[in-house]
PDB file of N, CA and C in Angstrom:
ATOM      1  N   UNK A   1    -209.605 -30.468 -28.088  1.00  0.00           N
ATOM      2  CA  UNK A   1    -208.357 -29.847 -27.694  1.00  0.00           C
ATOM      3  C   UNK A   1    -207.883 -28.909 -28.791  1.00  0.00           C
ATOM      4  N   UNK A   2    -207.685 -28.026 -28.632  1.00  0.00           N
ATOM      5  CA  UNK A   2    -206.922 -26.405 -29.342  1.00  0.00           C
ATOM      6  C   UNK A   2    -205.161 -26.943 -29.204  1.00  0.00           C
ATOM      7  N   UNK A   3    -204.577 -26.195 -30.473  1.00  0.00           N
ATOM      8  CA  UNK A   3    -203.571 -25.944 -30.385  1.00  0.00           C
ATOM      9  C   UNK A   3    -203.019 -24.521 -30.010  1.00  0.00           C
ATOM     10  N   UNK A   4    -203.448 -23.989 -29.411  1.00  0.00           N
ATOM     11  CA  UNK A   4    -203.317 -22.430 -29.351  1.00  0.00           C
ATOM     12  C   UNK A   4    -203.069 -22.851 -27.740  1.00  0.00           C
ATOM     13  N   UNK A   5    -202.271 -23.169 -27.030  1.00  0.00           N
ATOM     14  CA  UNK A   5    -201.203 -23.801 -25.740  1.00  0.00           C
ATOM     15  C   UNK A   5    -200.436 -22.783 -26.140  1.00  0.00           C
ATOM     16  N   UNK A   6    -200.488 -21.386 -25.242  1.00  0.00           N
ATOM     17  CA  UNK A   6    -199.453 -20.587 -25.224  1.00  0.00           C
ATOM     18  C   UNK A   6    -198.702 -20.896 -24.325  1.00  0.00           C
ATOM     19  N   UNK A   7    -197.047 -21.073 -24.747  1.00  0.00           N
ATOM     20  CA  UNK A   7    -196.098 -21.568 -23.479  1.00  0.00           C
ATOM     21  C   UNK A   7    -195.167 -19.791 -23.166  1.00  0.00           C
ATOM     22  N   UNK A   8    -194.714 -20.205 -21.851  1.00  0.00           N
ATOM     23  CA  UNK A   8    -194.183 -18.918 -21.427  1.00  0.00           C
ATOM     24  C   UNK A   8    -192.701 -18.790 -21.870  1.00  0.00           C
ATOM     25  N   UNK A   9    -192.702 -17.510 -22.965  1.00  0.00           N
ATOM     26  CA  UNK A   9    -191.330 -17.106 -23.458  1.00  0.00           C
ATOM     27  C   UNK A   9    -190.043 -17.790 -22.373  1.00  0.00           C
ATOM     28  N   UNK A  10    -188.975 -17.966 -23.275  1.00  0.00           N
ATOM     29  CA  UNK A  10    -187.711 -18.198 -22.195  1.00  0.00           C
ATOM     30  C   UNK A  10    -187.349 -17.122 -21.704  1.00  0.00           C
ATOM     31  N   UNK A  11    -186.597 -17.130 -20.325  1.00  0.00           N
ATOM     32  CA  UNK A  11    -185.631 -15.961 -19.544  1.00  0.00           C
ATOM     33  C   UNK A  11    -185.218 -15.716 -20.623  1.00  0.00           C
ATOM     34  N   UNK A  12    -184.052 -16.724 -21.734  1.00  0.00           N
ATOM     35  CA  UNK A  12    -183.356 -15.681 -22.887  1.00  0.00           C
ATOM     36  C   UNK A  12    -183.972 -14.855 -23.555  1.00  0.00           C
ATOM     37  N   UNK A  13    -185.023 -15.258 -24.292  1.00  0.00           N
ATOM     38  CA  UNK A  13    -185.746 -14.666 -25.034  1.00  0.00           C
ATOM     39  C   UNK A  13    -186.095 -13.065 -24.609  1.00  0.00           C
ATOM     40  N   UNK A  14    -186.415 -13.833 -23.075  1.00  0.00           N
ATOM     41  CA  UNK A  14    -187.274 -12.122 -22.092  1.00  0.00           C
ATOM     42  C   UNK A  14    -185.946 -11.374 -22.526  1.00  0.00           C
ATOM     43  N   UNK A  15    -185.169 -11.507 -22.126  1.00  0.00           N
ATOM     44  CA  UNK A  15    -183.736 -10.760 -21.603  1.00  0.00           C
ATOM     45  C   UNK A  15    -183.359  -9.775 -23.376  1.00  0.00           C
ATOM     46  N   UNK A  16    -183.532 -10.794 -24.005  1.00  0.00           N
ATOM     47  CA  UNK A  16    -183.055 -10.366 -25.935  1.00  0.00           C
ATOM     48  C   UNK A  16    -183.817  -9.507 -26.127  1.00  0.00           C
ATOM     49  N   UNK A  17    -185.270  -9.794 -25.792  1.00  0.00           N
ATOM     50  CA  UNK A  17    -186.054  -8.647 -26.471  1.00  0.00           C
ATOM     51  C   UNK A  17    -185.907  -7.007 -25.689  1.00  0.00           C
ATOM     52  N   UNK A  18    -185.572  -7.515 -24.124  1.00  0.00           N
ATOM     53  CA  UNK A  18    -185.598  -6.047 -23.414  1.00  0.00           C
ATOM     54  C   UNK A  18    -184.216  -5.830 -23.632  1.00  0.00           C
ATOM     55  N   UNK A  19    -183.415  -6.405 -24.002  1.00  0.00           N
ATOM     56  CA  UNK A  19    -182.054  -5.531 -24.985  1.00  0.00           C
ATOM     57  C   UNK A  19    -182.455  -5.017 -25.971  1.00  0.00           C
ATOM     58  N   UNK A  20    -182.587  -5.476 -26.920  1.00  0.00           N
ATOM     59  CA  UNK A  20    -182.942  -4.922 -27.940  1.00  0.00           C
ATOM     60  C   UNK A  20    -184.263  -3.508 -27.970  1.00  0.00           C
ATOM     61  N   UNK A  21    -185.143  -4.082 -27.236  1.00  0.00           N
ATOM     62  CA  UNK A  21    -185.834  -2.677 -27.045  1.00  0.00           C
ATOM     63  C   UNK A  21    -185.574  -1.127 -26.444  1.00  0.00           C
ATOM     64  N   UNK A  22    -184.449  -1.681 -25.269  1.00  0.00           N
ATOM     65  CA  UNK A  22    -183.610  -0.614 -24.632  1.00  0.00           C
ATOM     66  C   UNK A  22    -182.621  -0.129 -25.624  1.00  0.00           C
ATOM     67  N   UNK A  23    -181.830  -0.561 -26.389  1.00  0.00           N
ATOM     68  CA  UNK A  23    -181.165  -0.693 -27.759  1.00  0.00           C
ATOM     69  C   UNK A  23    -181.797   0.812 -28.428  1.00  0.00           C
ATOM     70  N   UNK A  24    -182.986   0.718 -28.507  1.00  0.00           N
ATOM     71  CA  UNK A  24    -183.856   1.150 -29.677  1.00  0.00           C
ATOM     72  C   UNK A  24    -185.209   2.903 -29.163  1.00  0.00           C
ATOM     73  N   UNK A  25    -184.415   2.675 -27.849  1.00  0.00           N
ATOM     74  CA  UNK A  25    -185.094   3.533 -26.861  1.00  0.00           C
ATOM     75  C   UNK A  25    -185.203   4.872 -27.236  1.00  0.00           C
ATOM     76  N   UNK A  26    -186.423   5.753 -27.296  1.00  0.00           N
ATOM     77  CA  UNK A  26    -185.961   6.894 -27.585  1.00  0.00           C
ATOM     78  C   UNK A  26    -185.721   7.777 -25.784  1.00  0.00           C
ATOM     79  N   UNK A  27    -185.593   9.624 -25.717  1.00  0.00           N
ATOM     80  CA  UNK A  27    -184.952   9.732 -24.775  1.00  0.00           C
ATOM     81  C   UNK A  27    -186.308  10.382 -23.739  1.00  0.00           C
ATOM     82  N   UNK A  28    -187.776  10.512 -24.677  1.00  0.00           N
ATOM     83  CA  UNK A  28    -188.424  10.890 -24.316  1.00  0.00           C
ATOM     84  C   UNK A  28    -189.605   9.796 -23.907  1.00  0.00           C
ATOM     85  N   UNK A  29    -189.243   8.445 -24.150  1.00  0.00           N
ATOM     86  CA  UNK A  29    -190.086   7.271 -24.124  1.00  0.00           C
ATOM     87  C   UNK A  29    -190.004   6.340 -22.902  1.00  0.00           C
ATOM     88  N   UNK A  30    -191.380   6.566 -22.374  1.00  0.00           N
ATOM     89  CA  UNK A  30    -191.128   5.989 -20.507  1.00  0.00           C
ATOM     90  C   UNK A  30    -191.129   4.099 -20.892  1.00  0.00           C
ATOM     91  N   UNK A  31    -191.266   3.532 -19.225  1.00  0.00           N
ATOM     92  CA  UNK A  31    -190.410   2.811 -19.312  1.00  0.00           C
ATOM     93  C   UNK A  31    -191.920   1.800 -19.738  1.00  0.00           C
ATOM     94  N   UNK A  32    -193.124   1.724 -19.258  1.00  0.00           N
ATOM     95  CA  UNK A  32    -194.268   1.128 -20.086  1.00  0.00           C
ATOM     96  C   UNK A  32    -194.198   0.949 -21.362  1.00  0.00           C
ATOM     97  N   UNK A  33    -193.812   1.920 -22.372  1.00  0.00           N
ATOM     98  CA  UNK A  33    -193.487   1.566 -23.956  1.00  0.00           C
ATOM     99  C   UNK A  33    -192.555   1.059 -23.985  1.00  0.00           C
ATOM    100  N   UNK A  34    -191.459   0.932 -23.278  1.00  0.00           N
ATOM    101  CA  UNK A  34    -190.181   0.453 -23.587  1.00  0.00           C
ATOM    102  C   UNK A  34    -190.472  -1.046 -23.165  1.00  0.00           C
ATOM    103  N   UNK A  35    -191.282  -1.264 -22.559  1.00  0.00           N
ATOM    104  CA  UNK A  35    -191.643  -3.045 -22.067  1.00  0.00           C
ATOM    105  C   UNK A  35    -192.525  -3.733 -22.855  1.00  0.00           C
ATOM    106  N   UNK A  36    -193.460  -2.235 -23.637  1.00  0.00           N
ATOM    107  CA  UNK A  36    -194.886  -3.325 -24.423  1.00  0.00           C
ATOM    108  C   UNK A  36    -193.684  -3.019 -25.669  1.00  0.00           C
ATOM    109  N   UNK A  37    -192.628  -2.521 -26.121  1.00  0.00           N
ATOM    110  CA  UNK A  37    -192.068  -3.106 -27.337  1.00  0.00           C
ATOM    111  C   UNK A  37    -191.131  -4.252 -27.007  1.00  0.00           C
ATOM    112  N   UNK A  38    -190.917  -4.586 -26.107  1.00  0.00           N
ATOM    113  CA  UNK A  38    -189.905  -5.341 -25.539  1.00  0.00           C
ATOM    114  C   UNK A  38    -190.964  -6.869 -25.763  1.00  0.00           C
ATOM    115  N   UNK A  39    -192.053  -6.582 -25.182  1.00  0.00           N
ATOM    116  CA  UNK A  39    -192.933  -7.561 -25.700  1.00  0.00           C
ATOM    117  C   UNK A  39    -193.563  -7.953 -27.262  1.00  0.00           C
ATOM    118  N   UNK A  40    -193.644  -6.870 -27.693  1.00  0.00           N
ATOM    119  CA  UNK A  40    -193.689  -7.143 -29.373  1.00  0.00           C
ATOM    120  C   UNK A  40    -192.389  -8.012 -29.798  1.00  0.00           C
ATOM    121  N   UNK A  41    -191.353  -7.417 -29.601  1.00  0.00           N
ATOM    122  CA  UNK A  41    -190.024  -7.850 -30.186  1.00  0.00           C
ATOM    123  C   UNK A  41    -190.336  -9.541 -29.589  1.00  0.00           C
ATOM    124  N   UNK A  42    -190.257  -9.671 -28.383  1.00  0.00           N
ATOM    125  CA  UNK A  42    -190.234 -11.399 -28.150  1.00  0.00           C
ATOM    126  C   UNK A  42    -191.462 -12.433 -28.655  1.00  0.00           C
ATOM    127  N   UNK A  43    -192.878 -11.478 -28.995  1.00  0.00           N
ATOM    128  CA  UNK A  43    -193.700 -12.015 -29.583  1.00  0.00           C
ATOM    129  C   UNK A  43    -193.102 -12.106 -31.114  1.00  0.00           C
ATOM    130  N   UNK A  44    -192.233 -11.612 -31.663  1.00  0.00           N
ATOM    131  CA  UNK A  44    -191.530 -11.877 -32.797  1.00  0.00           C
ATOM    132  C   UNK A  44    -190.729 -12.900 -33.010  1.00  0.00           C
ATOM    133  N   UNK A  45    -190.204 -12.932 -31.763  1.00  0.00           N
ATOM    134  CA  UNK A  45    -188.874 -14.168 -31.512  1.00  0.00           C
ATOM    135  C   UNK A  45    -189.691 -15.266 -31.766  1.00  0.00           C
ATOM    136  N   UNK A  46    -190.496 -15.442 -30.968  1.00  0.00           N
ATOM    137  CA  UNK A  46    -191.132 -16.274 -30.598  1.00  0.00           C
ATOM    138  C   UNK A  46    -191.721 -17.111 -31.982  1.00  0.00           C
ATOM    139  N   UNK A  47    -192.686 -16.321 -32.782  1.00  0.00           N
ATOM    140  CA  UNK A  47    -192.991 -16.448 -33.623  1.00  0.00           C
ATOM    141  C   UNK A  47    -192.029 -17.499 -34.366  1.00  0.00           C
ATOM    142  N   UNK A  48    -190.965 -16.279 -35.155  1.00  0.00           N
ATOM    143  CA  UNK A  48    -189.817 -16.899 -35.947  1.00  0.00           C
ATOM    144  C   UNK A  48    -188.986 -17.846 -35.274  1.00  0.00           C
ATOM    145  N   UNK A  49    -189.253 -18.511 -34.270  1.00  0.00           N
ATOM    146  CA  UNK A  49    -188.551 -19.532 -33.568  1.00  0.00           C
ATOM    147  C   UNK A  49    -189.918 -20.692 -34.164  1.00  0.00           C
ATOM    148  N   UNK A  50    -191.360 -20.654 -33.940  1.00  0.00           N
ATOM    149  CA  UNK A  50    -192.170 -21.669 -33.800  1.00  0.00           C
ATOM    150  C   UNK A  50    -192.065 -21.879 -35.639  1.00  0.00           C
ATOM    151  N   UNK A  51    -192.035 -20.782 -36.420  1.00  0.00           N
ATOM    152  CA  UNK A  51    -191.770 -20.636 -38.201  1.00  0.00           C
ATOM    153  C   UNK A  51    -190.902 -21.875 -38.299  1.00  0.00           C
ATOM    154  N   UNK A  52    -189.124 -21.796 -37.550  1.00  0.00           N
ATOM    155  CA  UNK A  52    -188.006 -22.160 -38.125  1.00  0.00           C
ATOM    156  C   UNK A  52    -188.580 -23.687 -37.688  1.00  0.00           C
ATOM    157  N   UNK A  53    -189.187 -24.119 -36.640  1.00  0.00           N
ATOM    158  CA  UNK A  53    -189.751 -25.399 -36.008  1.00  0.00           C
ATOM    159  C   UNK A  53    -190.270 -25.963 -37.487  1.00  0.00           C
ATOM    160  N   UNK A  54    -191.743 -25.578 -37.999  1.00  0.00           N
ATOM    161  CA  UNK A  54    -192.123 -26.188 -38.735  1.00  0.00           C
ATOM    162  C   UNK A  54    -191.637 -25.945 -39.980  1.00  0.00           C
ATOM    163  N   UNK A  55    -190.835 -25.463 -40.200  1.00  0.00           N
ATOM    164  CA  UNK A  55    -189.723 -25.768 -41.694  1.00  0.00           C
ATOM    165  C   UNK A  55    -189.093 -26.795 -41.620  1.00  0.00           C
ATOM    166  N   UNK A  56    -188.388 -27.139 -40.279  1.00  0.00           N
ATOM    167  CA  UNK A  56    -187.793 -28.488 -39.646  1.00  0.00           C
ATOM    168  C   UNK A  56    -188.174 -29.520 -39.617  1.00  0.00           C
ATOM    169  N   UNK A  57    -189.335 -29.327 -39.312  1.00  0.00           N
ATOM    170  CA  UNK A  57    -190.191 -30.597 -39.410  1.00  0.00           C
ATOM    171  C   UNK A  57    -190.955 -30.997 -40.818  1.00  0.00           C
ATOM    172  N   UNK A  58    -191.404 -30.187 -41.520  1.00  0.00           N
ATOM    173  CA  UNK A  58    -191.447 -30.589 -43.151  1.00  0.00           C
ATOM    174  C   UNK A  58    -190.355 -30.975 -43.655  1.00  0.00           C
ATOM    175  N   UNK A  59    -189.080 -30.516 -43.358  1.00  0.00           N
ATOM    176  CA  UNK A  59    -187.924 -30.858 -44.242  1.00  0.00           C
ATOM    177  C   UNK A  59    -187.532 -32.137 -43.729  1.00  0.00           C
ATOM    178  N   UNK A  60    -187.736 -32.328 -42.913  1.00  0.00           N
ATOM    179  CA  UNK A  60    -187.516 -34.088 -41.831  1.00  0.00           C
ATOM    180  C   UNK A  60    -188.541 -34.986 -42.873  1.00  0.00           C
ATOM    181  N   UNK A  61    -190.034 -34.201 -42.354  1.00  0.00           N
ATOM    182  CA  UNK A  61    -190.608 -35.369 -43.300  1.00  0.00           C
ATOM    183  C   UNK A  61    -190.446 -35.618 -45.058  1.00  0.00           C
ATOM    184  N   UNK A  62    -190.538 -34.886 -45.366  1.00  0.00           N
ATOM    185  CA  UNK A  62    -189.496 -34.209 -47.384  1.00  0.00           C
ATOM    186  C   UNK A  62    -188.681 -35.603 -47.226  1.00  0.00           C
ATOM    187  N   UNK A  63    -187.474 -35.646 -46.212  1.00  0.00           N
ATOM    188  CA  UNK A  63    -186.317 -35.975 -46.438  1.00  0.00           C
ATOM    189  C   UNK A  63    -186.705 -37.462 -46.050  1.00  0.00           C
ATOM    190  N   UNK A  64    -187.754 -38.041 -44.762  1.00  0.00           N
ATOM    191  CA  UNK A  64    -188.126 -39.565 -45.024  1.00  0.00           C
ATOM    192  C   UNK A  64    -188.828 -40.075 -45.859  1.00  0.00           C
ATOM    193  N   UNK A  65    -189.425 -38.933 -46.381  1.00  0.00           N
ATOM    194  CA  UNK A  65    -190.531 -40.042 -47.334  1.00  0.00           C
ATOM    195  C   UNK A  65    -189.189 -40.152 -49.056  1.00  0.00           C
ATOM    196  N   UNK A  66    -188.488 -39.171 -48.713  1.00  0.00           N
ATOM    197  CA  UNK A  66    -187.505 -39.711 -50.252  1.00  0.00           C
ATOM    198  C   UNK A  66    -186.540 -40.880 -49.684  1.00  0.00           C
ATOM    199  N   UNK A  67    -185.791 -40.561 -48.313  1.00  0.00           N
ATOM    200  CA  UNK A  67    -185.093 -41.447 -48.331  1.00  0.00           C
ATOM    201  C   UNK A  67    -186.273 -43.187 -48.205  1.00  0.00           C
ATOM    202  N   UNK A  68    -187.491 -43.291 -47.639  1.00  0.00           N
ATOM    203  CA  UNK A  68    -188.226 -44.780 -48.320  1.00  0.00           C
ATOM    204  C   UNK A  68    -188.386 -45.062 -49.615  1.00  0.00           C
ATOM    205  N   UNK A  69    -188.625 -44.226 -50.589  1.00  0.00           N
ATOM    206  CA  UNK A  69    -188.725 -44.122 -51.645  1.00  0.00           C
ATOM    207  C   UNK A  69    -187.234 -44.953 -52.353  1.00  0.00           C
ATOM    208  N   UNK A  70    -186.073 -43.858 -52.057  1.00  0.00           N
ATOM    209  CA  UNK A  70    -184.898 -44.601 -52.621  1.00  0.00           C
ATOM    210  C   UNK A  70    -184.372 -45.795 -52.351  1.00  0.00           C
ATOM    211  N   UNK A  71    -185.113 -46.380 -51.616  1.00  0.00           N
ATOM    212  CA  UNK A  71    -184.355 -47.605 -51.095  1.00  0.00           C
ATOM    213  C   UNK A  71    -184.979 -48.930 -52.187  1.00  0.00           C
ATOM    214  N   UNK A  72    -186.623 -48.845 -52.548  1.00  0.00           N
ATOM    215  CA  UNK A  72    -186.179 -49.731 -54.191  1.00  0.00           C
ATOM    216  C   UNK A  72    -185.435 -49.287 -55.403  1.00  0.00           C
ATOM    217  N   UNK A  73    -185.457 -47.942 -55.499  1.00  0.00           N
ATOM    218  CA  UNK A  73    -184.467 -47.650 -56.563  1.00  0.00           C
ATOM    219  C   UNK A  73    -183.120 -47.986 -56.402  1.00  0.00           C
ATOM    220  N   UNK A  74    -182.223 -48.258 -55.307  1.00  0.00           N
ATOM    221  CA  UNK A  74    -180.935 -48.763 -55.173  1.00  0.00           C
ATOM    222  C   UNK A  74    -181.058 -50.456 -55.351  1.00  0.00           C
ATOM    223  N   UNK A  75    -181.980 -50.787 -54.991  1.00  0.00           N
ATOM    224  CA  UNK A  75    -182.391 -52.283 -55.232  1.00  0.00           C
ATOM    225  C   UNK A  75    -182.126 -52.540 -56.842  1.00  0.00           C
ATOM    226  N   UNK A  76    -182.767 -51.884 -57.652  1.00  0.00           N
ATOM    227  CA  UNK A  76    -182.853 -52.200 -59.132  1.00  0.00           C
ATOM    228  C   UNK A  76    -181.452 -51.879 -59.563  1.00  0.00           C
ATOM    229  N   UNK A  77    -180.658 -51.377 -59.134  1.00  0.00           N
ATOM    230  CA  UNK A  77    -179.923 -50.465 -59.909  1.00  0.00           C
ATOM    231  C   UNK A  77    -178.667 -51.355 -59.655  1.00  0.00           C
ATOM    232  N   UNK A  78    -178.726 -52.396 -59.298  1.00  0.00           N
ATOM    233  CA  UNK A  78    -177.570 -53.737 -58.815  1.00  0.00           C
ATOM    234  C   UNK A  78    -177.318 -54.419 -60.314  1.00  0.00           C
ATOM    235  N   UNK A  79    -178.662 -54.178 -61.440  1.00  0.00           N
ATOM    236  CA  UNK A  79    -178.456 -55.018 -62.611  1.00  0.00           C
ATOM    237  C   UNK A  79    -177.552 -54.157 -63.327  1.00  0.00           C
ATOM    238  N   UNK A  80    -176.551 -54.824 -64.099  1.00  0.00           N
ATOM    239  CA  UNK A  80    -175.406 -54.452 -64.908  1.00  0.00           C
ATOM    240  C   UNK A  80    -176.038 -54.138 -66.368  1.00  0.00           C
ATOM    241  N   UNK A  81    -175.855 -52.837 -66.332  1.00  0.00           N
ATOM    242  CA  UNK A  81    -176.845 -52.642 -67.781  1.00  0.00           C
ATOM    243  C   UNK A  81    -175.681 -51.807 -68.435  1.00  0.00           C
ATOM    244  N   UNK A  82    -175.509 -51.761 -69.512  1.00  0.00           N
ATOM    245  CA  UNK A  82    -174.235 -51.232 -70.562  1.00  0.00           C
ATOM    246  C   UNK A  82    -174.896 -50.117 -70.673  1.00  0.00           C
ATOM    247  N   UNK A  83    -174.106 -49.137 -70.935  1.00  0.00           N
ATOM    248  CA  UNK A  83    -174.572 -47.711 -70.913  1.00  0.00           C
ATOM    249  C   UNK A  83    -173.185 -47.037 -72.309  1.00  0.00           C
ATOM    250  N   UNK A  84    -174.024 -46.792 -73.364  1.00  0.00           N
ATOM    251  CA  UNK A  84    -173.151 -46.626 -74.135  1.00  0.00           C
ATOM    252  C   UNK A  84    -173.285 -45.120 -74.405  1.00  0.00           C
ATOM    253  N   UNK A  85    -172.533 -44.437 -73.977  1.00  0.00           N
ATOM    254  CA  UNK A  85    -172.737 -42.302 -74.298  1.00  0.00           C
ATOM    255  C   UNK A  85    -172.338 -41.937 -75.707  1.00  0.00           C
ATOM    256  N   UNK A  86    -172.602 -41.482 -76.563  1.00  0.00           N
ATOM    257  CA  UNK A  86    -172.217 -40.889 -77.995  1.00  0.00           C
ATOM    258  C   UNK A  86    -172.309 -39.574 -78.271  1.00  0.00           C
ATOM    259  N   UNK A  87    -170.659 -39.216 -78.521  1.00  0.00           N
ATOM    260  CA  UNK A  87    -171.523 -37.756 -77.903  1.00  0.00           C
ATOM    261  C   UNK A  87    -171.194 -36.865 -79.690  1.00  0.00           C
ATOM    262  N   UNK A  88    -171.912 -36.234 -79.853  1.00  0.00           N
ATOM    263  CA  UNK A  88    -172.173 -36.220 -81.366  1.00  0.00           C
ATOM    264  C   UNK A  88    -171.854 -34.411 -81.305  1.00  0.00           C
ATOM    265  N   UNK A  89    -171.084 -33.913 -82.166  1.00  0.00           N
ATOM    266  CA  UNK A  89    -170.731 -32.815 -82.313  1.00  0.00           C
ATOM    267  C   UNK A  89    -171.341 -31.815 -83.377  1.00  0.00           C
ATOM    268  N   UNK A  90    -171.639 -30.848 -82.987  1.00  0.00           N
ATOM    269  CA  UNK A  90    -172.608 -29.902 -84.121  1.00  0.00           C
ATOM    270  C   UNK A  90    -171.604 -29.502 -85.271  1.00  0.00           C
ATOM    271  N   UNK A  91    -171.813 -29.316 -86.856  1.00  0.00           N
ATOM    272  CA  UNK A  91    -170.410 -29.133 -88.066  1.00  0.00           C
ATOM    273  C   UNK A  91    -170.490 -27.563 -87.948  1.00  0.00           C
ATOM    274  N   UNK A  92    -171.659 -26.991 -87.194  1.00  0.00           N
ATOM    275  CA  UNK A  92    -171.273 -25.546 -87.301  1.00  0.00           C
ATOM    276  C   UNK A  92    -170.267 -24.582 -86.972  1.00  0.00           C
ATOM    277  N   UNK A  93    -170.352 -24.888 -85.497  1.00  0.00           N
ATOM    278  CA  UNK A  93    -169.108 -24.278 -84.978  1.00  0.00           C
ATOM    279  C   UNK A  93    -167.354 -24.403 -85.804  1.00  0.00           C
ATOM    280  N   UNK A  94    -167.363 -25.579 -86.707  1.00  0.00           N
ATOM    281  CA  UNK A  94    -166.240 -26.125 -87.420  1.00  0.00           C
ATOM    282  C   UNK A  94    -165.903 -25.188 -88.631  1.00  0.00           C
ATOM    283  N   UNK A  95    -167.148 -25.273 -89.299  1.00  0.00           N
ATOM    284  CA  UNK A  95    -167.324 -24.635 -90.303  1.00  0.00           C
ATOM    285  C   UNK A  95    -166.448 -23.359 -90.187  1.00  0.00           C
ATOM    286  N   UNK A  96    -167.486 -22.771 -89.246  1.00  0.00           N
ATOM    287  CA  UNK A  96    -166.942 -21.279 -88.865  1.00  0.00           C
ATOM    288  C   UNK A  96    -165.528 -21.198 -88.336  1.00  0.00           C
ATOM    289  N   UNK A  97    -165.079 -21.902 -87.706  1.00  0.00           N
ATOM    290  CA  UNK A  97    -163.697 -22.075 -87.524  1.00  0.00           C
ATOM    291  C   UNK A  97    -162.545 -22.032 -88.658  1.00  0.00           C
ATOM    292  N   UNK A  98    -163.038 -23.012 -89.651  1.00  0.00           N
ATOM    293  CA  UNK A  98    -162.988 -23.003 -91.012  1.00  0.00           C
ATOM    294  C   UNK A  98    -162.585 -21.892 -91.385  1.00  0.00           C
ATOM    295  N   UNK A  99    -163.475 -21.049 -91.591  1.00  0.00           N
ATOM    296  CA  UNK A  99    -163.950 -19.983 -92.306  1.00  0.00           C
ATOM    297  C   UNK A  99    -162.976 -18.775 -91.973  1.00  0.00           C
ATOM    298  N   UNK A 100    -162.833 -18.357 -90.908  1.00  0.00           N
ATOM    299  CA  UNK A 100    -162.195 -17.613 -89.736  1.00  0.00           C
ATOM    300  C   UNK A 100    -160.787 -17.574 -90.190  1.00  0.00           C
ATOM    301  N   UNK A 101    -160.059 -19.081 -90.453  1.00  0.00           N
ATOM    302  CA  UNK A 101    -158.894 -19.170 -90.668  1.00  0.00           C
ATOM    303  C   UNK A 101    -158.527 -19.057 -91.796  1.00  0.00           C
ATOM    304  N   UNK A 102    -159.497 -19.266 -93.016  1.00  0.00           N
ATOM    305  CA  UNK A 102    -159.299 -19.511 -94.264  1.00  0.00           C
ATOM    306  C   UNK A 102    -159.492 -17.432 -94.845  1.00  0.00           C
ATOM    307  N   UNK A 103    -160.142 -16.756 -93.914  1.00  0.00           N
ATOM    308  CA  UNK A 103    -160.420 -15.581 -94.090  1.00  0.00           C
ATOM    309  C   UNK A 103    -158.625 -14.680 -93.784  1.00  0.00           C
ATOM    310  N   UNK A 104    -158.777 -15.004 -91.995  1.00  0.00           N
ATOM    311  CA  UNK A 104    -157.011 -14.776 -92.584  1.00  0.00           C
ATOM    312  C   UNK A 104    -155.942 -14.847 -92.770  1.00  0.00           C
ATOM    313  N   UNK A 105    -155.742 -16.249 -93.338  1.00  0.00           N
ATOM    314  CA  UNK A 105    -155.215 -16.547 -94.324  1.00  0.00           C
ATOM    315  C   UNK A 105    -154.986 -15.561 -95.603  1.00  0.00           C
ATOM    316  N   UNK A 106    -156.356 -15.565 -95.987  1.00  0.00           N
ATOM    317  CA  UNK A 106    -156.378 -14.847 -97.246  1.00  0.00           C
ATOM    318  C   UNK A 106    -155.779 -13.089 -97.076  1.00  0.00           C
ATOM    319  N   UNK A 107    -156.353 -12.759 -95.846  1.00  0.00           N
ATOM    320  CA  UNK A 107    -156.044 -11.274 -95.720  1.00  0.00           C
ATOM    321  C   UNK A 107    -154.517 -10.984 -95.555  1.00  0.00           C
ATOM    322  N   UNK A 108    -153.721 -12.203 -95.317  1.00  0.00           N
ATOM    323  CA  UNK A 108    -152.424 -11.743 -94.635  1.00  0.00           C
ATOM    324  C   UNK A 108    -151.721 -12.128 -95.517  1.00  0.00           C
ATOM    325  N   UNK A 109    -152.173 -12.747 -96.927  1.00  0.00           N
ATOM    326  CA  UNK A 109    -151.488 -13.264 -98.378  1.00  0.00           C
ATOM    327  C   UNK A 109    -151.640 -11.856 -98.783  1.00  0.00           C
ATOM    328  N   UNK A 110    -152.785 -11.303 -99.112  1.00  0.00           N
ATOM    329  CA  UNK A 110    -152.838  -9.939-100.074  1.00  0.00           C
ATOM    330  C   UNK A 110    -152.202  -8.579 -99.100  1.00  0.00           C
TER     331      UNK A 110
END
């Protein structure tokens, strides 16, 4: 068995693309070109409709295999563990602060 089961465009679809192709019409262009672009355009739809499908469906599966995944990590995470943060400051920025003020200082004495 093939996956290549072409199914028949929707009425909407038909209808969007022969808007849009009439849309786009020039004044010298009969009505045969105006239908085989009308058909390009819905072979487009079409396309970017079956695209947005399997983005959907990877992101479905993405999203079950993390959400099985997280479900022992919420398990562990019940033990009470002390979490002590230290948050340690660089003397540079101080310094220079320091410095800055002690500069004018000095300039606004002389």
């Amino acid at each position: 068995m093939t996956k290549n089961s072409y199914q028949k465009p929707s009425v909407k679809t038909q209808e969007e693309a022969l808007k849009m192709a009439r849309g786009t019409q020039r004044p010298t262009q009969s009505k045969e070109q105006t239908k085989l672009i009308a058909q390009g355009i819905q072979k487009g739809i079409d396309l970017y409709k079956k695209q947005q499908k399997e983005k959907s469906r990877e992101l479905n599966r993405k999203l079950k295999k993390l959400s099985g995944q997280k479900q022992p990590l919420l398990e562990s995470e019940d033990l009470d563990i002390p979490i002590n943060i230290i948050y340690q400051q660089h003397w540079l920025p101080w310094l220079l602060l320091l410095l800055t003020w002690l500069a004018a200082g000095i300039y606004f004495i002389l």
